[in-house]
C-alpha atoms as a PDB file:
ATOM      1  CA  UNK A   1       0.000   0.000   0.000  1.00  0.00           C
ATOM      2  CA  UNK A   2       0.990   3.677  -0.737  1.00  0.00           C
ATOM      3  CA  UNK A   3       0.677   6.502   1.018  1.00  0.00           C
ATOM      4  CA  UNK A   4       1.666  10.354   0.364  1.00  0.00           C
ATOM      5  CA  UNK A   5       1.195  13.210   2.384  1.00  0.00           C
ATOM      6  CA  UNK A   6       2.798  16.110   3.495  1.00  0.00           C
ATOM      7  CA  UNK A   7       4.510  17.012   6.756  1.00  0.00           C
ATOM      8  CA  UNK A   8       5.929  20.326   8.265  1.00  0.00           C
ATOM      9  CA  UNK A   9       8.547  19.993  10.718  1.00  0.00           C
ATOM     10  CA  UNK A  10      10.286  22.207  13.694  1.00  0.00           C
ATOM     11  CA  UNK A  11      12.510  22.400  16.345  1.00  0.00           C
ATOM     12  CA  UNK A  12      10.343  23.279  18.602  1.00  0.00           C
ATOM     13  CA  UNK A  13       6.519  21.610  19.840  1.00  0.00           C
ATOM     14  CA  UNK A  14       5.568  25.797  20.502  1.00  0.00           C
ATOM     15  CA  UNK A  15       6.278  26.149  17.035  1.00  0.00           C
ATOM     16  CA  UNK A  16       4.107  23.028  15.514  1.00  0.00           C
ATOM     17  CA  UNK A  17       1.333  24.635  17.480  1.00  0.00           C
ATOM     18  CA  UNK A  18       1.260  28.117  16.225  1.00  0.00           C
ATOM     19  CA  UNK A  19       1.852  27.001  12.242  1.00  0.00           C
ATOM     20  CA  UNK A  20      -1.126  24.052  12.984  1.00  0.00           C
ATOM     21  CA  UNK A  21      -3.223  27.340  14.157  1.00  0.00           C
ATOM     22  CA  UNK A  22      -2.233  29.273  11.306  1.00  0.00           C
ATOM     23  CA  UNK A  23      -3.358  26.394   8.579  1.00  0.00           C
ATOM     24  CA  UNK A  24      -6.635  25.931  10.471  1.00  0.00           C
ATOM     25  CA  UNK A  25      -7.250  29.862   9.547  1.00  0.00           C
ATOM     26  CA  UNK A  26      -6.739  29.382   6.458  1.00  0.00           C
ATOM     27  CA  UNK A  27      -9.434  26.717   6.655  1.00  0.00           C
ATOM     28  CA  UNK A  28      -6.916  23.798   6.142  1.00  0.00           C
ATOM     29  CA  UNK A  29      -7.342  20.381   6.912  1.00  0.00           C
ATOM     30  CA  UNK A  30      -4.142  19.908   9.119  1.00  0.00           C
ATOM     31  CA  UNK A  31      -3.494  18.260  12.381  1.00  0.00           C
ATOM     32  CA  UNK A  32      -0.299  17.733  14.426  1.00  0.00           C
ATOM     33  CA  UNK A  33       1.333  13.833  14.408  1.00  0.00           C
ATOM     34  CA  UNK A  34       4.283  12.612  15.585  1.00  0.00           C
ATOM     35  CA  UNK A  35       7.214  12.906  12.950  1.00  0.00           C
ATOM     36  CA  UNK A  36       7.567   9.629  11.742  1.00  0.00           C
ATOM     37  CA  UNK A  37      10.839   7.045  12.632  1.00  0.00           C
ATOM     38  CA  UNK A  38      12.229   7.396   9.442  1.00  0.00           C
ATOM     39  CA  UNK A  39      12.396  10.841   8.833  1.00  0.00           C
ATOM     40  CA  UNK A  40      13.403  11.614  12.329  1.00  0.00           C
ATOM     41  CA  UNK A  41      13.193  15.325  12.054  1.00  0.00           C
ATOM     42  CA  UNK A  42      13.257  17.969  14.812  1.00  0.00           C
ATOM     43  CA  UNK A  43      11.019  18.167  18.112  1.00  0.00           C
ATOM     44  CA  UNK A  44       9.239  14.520  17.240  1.00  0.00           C
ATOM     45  CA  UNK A  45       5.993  16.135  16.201  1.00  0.00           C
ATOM     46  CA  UNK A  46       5.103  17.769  12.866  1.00  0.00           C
ATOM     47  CA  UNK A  47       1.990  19.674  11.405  1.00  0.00           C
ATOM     48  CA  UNK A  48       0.733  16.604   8.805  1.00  0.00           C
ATOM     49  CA  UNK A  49      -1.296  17.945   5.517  1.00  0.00           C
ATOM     50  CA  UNK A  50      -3.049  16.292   2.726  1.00  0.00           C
ATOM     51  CA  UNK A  51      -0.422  16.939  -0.254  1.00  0.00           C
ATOM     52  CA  UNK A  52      -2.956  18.296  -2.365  1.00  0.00           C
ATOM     53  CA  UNK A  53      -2.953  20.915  -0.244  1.00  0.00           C
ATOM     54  CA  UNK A  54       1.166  21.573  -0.391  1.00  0.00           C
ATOM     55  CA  UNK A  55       0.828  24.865  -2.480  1.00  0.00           C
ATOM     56  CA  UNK A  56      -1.515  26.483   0.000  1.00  0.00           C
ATOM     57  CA  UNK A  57       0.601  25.468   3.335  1.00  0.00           C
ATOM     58  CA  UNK A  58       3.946  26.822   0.915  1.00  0.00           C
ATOM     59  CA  UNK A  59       2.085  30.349   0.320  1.00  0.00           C
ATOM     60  CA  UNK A  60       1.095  30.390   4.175  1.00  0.00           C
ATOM     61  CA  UNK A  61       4.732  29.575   5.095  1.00  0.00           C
ATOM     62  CA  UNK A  62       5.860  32.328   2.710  1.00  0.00           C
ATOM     63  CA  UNK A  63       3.852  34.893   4.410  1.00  0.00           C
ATOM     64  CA  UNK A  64       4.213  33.999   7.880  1.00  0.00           C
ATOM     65  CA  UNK A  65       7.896  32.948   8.043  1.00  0.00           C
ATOM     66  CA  UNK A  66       7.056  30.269  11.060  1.00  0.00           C
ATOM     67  CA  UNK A  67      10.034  30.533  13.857  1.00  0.00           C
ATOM     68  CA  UNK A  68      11.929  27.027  13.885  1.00  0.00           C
ATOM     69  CA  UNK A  69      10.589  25.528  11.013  1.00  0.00           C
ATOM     70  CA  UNK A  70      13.033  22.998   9.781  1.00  0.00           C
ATOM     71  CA  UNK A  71      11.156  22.461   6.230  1.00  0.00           C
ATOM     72  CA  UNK A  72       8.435  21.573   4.706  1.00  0.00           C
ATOM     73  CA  UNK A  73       8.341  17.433   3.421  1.00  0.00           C
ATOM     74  CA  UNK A  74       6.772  15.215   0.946  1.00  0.00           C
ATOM     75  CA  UNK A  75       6.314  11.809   2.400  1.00  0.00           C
ATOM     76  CA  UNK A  76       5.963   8.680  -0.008  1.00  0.00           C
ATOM     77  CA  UNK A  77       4.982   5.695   2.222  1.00  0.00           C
ATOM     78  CA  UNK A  78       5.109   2.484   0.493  1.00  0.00           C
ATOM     79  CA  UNK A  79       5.610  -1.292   2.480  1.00  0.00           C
ATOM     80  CA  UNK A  80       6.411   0.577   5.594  1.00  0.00           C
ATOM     81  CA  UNK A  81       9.274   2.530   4.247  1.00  0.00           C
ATOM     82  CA  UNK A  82       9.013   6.826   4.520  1.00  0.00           C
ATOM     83  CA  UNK A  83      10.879   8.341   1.435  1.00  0.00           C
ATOM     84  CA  UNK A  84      11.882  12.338   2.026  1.00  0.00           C
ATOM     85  CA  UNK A  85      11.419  14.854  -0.365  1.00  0.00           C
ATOM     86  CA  UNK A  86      11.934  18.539   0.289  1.00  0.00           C
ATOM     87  CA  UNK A  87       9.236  20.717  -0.806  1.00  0.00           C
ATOM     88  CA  UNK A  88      10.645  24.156   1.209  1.00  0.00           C
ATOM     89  CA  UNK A  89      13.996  24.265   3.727  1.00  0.00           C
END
């Protein structure tokens, strides 16, 4: 089975927090999750998005420069294994 989404990742759990808030505004489906294993990124959690939605969650990162953020990922999930790719650093 596949699986693709998008995840935003910090150094900081304050930080997930405020960006989750900031999609919700914009009337995004986002929640927080814990960052998974394999991409081992930051504070352990991450704001998750559906990646259809990657454009919007770019402009809103563009306009509110998030503290902390450590980038912004595309994760392909297929047999258990996470592959990385880097949608914004």
């Amino acid at each position: 089975m596949q699986e693709r989404f998008g995840i935003a990742a910090f150094r900081s759990r304050q930080h997930v927090l405020l960006f989750e808030s900031a999609l919700k505004r914009e009337g995004l489906n986002v929640h927080i999750v814990s960052t998974p294993r394999d991409v081992a990124l930051g504070c352990g959690l991450s704001v998750y998005f559906p990646i259809q939605d990657a454009p919007r969650v770019l402009s809103t990162v563009n306009r509110v420069h998030p503290e902390n953020m450590i980038g912004v990922y595309q994760v392909d999930r297929v047999g258990g294994r996470s592959k990385l790719t880097v949608l914004r650093q």
